[in-house]
N, C-alpha and C. Protein backbone atom coordinates (compact mmCIF):
# COMPACT_ATOMS: atom_id res chain seq x y z
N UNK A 1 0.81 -1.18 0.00
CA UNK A 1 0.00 0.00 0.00
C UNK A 1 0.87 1.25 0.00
N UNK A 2 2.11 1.27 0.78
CA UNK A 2 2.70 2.53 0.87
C UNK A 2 3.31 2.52 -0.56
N UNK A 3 4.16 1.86 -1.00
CA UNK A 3 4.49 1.68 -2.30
C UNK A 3 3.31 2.44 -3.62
N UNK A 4 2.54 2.17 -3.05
CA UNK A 4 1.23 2.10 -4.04
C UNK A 4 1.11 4.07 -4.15
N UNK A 5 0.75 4.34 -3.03
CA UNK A 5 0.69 5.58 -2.50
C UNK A 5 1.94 6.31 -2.75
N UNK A 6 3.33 5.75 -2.55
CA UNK A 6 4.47 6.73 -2.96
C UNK A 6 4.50 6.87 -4.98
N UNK A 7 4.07 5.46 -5.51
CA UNK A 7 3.95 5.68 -6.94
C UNK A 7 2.79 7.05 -7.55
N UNK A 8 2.00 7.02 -6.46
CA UNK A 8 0.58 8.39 -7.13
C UNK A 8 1.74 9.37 -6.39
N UNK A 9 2.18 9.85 -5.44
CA UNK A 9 1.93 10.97 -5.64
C UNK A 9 3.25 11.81 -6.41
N UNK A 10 3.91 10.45 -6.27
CA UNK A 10 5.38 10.66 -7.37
C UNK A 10 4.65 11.04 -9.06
N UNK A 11 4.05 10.02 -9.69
CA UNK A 11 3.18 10.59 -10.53
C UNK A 11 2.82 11.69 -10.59
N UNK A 12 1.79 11.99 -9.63
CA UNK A 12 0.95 13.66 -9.38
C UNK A 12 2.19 14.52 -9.51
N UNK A 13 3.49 14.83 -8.88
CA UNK A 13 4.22 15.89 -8.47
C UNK A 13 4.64 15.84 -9.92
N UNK A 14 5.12 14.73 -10.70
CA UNK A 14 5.90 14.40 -12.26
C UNK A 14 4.74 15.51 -13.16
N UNK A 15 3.78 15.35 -13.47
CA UNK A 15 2.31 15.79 -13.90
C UNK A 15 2.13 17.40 -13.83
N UNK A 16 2.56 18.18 -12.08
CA UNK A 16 2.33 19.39 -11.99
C UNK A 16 3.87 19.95 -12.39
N UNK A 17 5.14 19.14 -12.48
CA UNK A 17 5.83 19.94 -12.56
C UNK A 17 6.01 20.01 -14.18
N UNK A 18 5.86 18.68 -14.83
CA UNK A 18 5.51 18.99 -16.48
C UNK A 18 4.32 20.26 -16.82
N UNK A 19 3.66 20.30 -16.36
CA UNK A 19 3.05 21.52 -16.49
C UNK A 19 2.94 22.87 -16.26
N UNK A 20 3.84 22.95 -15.02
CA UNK A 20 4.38 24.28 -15.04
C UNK A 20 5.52 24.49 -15.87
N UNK A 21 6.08 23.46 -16.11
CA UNK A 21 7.18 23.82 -17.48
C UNK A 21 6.80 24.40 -18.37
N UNK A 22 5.68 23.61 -18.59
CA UNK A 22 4.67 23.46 -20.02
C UNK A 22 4.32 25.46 -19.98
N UNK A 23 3.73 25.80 -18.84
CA UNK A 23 2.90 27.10 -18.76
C UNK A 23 4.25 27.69 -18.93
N UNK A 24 5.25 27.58 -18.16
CA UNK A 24 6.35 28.80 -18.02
C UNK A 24 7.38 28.95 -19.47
N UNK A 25 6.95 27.83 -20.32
CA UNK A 25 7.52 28.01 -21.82
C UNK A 25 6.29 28.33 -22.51
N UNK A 26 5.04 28.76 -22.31
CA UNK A 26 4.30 29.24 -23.13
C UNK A 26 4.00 30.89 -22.50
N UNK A 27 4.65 31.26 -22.14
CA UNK A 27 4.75 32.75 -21.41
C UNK A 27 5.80 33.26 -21.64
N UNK A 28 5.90 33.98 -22.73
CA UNK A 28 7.03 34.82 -22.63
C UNK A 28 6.75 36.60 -22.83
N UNK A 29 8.07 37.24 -23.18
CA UNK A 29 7.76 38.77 -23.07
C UNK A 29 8.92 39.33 -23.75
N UNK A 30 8.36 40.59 -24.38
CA UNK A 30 9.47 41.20 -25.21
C UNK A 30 10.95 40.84 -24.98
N UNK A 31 11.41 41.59 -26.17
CA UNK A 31 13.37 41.46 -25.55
C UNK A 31 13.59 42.60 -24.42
N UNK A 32 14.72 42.25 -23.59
CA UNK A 32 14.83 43.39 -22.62
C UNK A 32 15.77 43.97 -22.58
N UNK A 33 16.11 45.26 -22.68
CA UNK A 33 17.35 45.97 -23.23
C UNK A 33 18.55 45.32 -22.39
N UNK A 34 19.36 45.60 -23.13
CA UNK A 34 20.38 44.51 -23.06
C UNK A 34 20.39 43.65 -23.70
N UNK A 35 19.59 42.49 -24.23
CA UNK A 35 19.50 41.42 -24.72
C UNK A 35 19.75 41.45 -26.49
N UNK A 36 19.78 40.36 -26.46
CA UNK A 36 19.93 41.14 -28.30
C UNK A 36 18.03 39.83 -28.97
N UNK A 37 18.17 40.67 -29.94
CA UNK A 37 16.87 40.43 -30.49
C UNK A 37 17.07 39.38 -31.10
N UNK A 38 15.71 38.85 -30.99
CA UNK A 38 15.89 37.00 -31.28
C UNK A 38 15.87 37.42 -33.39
N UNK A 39 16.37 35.45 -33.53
CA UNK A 39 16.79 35.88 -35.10
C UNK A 39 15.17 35.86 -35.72
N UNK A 40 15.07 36.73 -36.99
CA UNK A 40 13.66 36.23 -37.24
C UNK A 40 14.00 36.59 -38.87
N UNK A 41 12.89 36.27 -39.78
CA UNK A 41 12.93 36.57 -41.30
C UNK A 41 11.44 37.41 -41.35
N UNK A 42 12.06 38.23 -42.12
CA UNK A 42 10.54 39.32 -42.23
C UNK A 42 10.40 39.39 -44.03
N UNK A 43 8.91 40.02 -44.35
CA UNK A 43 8.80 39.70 -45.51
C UNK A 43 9.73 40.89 -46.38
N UNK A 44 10.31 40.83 -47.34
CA UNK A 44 10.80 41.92 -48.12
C UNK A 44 9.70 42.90 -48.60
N UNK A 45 9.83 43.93 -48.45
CA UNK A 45 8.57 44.95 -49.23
C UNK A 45 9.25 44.90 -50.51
N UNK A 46 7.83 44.97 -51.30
CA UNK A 46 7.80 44.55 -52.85
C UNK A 46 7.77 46.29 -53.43
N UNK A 47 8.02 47.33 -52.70
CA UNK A 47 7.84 48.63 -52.93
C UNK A 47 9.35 49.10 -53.31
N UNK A 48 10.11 49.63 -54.54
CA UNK A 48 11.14 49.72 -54.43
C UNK A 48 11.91 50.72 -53.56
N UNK A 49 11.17 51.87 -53.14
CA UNK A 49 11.24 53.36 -52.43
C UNK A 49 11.52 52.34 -50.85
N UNK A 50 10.70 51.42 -50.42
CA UNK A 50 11.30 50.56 -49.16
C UNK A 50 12.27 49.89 -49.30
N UNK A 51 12.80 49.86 -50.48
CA UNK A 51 13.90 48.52 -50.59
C UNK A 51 15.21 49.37 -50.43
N UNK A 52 15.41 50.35 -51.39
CA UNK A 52 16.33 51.42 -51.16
C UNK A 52 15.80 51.94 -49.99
N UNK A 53 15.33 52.46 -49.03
CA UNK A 53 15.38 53.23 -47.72
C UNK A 53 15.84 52.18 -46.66
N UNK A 54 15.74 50.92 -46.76
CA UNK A 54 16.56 49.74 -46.34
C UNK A 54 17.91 49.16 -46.58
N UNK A 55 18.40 49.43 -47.64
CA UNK A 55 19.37 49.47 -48.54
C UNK A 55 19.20 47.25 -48.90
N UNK A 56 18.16 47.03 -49.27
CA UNK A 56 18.13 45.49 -49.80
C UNK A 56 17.65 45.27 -51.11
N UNK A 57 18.84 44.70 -51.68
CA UNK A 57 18.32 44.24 -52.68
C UNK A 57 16.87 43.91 -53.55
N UNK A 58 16.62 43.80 -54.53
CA UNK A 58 15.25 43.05 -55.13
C UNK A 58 15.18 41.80 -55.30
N UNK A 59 16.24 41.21 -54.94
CA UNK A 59 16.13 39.59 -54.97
C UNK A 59 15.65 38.62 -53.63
N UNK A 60 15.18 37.54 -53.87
CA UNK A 60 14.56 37.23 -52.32
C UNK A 60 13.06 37.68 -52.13
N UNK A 61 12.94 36.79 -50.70
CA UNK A 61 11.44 37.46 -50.51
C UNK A 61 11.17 37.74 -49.26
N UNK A 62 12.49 37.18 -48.23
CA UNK A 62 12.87 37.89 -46.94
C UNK A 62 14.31 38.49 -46.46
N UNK A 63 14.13 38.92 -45.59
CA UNK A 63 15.28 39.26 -45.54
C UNK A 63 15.32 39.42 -43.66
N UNK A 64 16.78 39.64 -42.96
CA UNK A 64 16.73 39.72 -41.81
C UNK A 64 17.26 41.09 -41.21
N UNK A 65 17.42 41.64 -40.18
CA UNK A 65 17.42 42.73 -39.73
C UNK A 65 18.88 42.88 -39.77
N UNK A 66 19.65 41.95 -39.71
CA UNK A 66 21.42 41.90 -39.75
C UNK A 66 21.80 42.69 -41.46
N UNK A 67 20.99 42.49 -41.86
CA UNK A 67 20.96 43.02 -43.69
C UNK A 67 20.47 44.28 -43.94
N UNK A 68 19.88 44.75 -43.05
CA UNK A 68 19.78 46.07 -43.37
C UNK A 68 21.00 47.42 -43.02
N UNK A 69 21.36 48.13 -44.33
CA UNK A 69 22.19 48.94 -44.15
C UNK A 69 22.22 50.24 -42.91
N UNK A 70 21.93 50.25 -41.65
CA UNK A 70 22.28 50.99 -41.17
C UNK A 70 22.72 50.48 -39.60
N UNK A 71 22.64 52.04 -38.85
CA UNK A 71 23.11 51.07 -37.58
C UNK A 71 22.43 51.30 -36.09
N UNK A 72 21.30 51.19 -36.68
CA UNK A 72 19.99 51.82 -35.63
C UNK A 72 18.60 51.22 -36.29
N UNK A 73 18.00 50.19 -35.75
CA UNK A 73 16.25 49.87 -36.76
C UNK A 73 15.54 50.03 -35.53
N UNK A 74 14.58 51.17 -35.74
CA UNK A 74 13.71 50.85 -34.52
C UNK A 74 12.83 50.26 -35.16
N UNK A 75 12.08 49.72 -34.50
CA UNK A 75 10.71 48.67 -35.09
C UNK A 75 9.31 48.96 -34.06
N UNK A 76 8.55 49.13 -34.52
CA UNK A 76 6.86 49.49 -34.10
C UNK A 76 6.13 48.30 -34.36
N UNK A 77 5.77 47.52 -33.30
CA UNK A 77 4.64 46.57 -33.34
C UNK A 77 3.59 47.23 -33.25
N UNK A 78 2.90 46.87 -34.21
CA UNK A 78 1.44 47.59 -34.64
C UNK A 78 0.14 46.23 -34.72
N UNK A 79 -1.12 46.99 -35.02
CA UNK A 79 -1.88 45.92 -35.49
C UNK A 79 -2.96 47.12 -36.25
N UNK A 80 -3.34 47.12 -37.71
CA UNK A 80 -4.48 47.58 -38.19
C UNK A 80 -5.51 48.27 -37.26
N UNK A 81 -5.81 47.68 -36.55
CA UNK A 81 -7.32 47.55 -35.77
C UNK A 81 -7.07 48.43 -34.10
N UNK A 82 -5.48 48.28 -34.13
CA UNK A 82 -5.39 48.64 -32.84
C UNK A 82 -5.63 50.38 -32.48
N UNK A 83 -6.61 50.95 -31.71
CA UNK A 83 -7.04 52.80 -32.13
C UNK A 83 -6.02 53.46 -31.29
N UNK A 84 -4.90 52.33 -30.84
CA UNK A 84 -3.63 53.12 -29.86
C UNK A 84 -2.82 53.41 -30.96
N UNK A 85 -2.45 52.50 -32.04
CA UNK A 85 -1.53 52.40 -33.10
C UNK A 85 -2.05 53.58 -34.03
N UNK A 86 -3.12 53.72 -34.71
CA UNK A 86 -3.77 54.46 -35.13
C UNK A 86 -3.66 55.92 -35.01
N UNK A 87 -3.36 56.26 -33.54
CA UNK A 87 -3.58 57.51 -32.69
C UNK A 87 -1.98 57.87 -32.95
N UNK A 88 -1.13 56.64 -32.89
CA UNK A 88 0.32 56.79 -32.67
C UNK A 88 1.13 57.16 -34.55
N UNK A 89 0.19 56.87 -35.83
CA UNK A 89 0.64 56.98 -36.64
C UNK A 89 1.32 58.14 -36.91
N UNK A 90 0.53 59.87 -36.94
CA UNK A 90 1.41 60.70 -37.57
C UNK A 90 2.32 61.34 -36.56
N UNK A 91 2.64 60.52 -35.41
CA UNK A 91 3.87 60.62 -34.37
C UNK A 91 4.73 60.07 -35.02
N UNK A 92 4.50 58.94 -35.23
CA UNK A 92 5.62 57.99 -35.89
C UNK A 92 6.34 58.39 -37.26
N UNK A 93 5.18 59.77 -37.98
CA UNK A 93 5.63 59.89 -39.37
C UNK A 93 6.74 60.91 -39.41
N UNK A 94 6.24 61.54 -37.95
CA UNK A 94 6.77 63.06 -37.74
C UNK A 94 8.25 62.47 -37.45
N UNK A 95 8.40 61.82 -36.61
CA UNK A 95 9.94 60.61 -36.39
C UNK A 95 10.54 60.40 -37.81
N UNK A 96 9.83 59.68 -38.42
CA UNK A 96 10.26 59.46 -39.87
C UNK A 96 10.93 60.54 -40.81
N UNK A 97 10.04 61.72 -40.70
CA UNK A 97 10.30 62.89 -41.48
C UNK A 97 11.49 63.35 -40.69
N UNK A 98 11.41 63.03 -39.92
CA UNK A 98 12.51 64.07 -38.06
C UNK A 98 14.50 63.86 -39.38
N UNK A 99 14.02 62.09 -38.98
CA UNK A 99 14.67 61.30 -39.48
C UNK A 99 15.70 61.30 -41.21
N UNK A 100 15.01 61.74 -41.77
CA UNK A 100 14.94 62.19 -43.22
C UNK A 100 15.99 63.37 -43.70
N UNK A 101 15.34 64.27 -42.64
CA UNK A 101 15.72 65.55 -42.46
C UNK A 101 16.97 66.08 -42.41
N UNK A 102 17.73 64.94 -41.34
CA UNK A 102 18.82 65.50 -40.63
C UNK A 102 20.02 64.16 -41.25
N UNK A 103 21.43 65.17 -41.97
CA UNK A 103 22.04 63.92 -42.92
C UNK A 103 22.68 63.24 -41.96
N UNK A 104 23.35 63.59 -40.93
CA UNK A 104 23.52 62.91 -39.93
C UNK A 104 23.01 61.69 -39.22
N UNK A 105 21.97 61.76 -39.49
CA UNK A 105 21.19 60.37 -38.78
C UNK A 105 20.32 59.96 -40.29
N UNK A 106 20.24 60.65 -41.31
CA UNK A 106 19.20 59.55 -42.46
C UNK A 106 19.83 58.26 -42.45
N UNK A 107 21.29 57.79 -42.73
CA UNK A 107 21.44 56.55 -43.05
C UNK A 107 22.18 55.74 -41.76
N UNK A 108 22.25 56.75 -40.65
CA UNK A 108 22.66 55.84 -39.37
C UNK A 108 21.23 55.10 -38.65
N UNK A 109 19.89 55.65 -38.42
CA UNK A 109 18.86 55.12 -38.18
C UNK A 109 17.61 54.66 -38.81
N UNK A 110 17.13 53.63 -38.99
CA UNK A 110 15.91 53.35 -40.28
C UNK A 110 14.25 52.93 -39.09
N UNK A 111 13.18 53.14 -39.63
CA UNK A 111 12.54 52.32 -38.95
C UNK A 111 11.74 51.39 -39.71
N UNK A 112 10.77 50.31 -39.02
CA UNK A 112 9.92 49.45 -39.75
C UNK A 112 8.97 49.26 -38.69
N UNK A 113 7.58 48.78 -39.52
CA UNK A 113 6.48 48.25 -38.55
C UNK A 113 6.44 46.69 -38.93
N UNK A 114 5.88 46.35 -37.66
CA UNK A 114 5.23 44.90 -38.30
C UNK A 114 3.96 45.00 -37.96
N UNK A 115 3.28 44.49 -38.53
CA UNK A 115 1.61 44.21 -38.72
C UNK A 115 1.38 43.00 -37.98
N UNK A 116 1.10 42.83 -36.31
CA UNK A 116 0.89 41.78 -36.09
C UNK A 116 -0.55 41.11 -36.21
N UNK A 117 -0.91 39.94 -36.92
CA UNK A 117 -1.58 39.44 -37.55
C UNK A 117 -2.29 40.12 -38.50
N UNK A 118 -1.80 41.00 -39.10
CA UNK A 118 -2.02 41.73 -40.38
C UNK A 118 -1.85 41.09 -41.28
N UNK A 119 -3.05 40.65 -42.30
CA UNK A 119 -2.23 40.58 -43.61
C UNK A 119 -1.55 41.74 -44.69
N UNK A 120 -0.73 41.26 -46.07
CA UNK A 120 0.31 42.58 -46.97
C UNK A 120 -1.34 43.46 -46.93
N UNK A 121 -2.67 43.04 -47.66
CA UNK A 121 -3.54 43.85 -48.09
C UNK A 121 -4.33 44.67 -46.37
N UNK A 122 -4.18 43.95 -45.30
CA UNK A 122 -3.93 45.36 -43.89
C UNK A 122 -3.43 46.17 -44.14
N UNK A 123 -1.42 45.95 -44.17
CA UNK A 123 -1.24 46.62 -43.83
C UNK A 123 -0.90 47.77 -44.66
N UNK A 124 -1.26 47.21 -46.28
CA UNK A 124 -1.09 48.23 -47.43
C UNK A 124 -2.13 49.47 -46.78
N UNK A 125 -3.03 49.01 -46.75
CA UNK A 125 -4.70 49.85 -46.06
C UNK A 125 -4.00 50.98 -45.14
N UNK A 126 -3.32 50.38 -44.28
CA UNK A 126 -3.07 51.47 -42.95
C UNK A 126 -2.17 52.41 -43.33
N UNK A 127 -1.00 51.44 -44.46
CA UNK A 127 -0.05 52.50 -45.11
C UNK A 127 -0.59 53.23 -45.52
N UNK A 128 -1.82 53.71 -46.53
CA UNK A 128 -2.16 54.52 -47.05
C UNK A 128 -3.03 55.12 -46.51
N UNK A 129 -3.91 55.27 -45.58
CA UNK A 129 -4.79 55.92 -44.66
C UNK A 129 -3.64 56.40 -44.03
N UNK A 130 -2.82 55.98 -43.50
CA UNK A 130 -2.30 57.24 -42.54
C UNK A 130 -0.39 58.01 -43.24
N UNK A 131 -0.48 56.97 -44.46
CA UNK A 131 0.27 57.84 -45.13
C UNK A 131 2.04 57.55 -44.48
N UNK A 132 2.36 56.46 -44.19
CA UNK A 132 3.57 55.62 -43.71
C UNK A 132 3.88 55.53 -44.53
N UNK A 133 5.33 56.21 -44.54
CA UNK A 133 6.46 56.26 -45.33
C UNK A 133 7.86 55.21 -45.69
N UNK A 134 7.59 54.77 -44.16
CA UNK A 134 8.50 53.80 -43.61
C UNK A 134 7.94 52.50 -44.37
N UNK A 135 8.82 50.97 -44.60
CA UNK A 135 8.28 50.05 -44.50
C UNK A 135 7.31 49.04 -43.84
N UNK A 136 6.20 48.70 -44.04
CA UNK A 136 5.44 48.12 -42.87
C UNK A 136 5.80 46.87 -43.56
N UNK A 137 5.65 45.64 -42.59
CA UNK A 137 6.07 44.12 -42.70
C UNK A 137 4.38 43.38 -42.21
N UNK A 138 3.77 42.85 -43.50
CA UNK A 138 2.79 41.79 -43.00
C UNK A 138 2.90 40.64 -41.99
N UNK A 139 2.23 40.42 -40.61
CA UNK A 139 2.89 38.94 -39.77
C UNK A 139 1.17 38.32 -39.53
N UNK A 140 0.67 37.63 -40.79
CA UNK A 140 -0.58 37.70 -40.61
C UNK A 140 -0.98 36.40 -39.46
N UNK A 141 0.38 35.36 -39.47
CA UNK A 141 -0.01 34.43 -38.66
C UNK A 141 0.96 34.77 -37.09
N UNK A 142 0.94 35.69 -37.12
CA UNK A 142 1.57 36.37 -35.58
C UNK A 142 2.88 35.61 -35.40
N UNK A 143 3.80 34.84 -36.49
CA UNK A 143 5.09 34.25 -36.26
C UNK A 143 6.41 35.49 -35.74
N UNK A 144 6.22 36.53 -36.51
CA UNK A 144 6.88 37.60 -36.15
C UNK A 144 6.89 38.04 -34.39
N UNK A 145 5.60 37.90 -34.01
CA UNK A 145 5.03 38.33 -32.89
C UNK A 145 5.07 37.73 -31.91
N UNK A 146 5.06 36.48 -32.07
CA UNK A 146 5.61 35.42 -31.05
C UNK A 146 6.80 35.29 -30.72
N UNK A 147 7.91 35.36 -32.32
CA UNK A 147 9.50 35.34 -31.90
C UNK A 147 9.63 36.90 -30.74
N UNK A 148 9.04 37.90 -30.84
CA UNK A 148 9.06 39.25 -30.06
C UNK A 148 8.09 39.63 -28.68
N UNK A 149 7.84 38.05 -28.31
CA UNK A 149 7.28 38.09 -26.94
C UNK A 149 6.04 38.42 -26.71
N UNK A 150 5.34 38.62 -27.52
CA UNK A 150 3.95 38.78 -28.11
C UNK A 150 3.64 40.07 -27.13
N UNK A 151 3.95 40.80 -27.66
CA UNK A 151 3.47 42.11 -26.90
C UNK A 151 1.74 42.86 -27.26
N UNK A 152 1.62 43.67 -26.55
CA UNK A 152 0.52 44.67 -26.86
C UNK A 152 1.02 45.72 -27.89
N UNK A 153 0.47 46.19 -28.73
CA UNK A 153 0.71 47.32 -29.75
C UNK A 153 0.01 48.17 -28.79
N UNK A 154 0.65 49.70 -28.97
CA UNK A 154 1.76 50.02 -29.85
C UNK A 154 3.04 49.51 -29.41
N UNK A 155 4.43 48.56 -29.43
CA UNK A 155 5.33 47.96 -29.01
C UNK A 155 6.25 48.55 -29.66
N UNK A 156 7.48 49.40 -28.90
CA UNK A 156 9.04 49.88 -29.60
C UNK A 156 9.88 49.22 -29.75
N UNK A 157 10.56 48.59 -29.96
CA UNK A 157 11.60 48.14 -30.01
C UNK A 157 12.91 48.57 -30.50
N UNK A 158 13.92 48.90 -29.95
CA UNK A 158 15.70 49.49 -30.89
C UNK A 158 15.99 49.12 -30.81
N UNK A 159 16.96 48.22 -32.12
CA UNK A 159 18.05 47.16 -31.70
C UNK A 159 19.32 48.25 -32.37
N UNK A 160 20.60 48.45 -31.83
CA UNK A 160 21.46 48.64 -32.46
C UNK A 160 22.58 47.21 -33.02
N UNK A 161 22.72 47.76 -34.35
CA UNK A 161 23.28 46.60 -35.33
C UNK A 161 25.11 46.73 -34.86
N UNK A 162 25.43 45.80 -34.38
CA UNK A 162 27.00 45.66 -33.87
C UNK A 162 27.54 45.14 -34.99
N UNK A 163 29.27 44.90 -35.14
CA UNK A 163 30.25 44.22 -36.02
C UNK A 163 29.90 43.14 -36.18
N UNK A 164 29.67 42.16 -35.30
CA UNK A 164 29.40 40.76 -35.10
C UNK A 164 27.66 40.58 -35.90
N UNK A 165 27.59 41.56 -35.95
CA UNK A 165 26.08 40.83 -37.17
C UNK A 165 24.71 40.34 -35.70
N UNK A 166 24.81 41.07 -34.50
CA UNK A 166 24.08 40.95 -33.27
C UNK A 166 23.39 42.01 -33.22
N UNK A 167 22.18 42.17 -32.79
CA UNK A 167 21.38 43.15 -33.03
C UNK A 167 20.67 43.19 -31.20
N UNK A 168 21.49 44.30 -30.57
CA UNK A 168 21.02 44.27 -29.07
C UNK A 168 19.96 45.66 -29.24
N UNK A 169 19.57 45.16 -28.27
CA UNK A 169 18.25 45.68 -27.44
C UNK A 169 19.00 47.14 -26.97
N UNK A 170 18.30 47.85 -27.52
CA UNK A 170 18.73 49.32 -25.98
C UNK A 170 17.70 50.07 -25.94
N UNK A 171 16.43 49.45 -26.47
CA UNK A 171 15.08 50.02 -26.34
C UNK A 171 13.67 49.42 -26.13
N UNK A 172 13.28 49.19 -25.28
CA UNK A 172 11.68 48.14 -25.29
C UNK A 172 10.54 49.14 -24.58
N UNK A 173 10.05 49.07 -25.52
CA UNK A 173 8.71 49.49 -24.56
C UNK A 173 7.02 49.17 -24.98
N UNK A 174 6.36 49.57 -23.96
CA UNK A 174 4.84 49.47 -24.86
C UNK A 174 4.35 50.95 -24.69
N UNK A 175 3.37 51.26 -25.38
CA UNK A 175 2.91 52.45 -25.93
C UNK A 175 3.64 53.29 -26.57
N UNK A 176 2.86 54.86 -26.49
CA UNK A 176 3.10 56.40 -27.80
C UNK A 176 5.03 56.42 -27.23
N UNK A 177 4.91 56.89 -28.14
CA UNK A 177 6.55 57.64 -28.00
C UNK A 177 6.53 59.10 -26.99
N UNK A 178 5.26 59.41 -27.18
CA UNK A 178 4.99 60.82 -26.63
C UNK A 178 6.03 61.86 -27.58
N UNK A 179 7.09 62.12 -26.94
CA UNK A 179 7.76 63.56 -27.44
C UNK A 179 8.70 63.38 -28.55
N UNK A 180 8.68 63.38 -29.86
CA UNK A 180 9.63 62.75 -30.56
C UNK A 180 11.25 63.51 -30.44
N UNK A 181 11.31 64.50 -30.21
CA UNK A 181 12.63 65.16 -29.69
C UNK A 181 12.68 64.11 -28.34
N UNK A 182 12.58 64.31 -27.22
CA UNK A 182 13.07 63.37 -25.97
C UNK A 182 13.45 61.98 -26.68
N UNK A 183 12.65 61.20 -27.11
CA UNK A 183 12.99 59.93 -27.82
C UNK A 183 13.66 59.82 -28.46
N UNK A 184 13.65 60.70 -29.54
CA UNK A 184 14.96 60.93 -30.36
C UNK A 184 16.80 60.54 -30.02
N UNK A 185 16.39 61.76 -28.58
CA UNK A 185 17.81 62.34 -28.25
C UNK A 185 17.91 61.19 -27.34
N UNK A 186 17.45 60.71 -26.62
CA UNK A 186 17.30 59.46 -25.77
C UNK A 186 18.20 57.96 -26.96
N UNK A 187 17.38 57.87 -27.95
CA UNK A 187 18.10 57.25 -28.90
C UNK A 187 19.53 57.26 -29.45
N UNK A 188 19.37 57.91 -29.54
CA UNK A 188 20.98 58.90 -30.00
C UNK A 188 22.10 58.11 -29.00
N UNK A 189 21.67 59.05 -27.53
CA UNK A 189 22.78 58.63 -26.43
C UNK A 189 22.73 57.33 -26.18
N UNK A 190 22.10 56.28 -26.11
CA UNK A 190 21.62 55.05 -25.71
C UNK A 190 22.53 54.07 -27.16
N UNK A 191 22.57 54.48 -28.33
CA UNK A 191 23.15 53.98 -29.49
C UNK A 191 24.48 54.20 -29.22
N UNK A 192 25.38 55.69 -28.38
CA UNK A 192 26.48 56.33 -28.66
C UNK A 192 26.93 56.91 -30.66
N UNK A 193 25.74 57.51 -30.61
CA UNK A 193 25.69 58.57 -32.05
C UNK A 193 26.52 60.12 -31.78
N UNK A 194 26.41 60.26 -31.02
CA UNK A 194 27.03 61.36 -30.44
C UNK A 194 27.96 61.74 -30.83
């Protein structure tokens, strides 16, 4: 009988601790500065004005963030539907334009969105309603979004691009940017652009 009784509850404890494994690998959360950003493949924009503002080729149909010519990508997790993302667009454009502007930083910093569970015909829609200049990236089956901890939109992310082809974290957040000068200059020092 004791035998009997040490086999259940050896069982039972085997059972809860497979399952909290189970829960604590199905929970995860953005990258955290410091960290470097997990590897992922995003779709190539078929727009040539994105391909040059990326500096990637026309060949292919993805490409990874180690390939893009500069040495700053911030990235905006978005979703179509989301009225935070929405609210956050001509902040983000004013960044963009900020960006453009100044020759100093046009080809040291780039940005991109991803469309999480967006499909290309979303996020073409949002591009053109709110007039995004930048590349947006379709992730209609949220694969993008999962490798990035499945956050809430609006989601920031900065990775600065190192020698070694590593793309660390020195920016995470959720929600608006609020002040695009503070963020900016915040960026800047946090990269060492200076």
């Amino acid at each position: 009988m004791t035998k009997k009784i040490l086999c259940t509850l050896l069982s039972s404890l085997m059972v809860l601790l497979f399952a909290s494994f189970s829960f604590a690998q199905k929970q995860s959360e953005p990258p955290k500065v410091g960290a470097v950003l997990p590897e992922m493949e995003l779709t190539k924009p078929k727009d040539t004005a994105c391909l040059q503002y990326l500096g990637l080729s026309s060949g292919g149909s993805v490409f990874k963030i180690d390939q893009l010519r500069t040495k700053i990508v911030i990235i905006e997790i978005f979703s179509m539907y989301c009225p935070y993302c929405q609210a956050e667009a001509p902040n983000i454009n004013k960044l963009y334009q900020l960006l453009e502007s100044k020759p100093e930083l046009k080809d040291k910093i780039k940005i991109i969105g991803i469309g999480a569970g967006n499909t290309q015909f979303e996020v073409a829609t949002f591009k053109k309603k709110y007039q995004v200049a930048f590349p947006l990236i379709p992730d209609e089956d949220f694969k993008l979004h999962k490798i990035l901890g499945e956050p809430r939109t609006p989601y920031f992310i900065v990775v600065k691009l190192n020698d070694k082809k590593q793309q660390e974290v020195i920016y995470s957040k959720l929600g608006a940017l609020e002040n695009i000068d503070l963020f900016l200059a915040r960026i800047i020092r946090l990269a060492g652009l200076q």
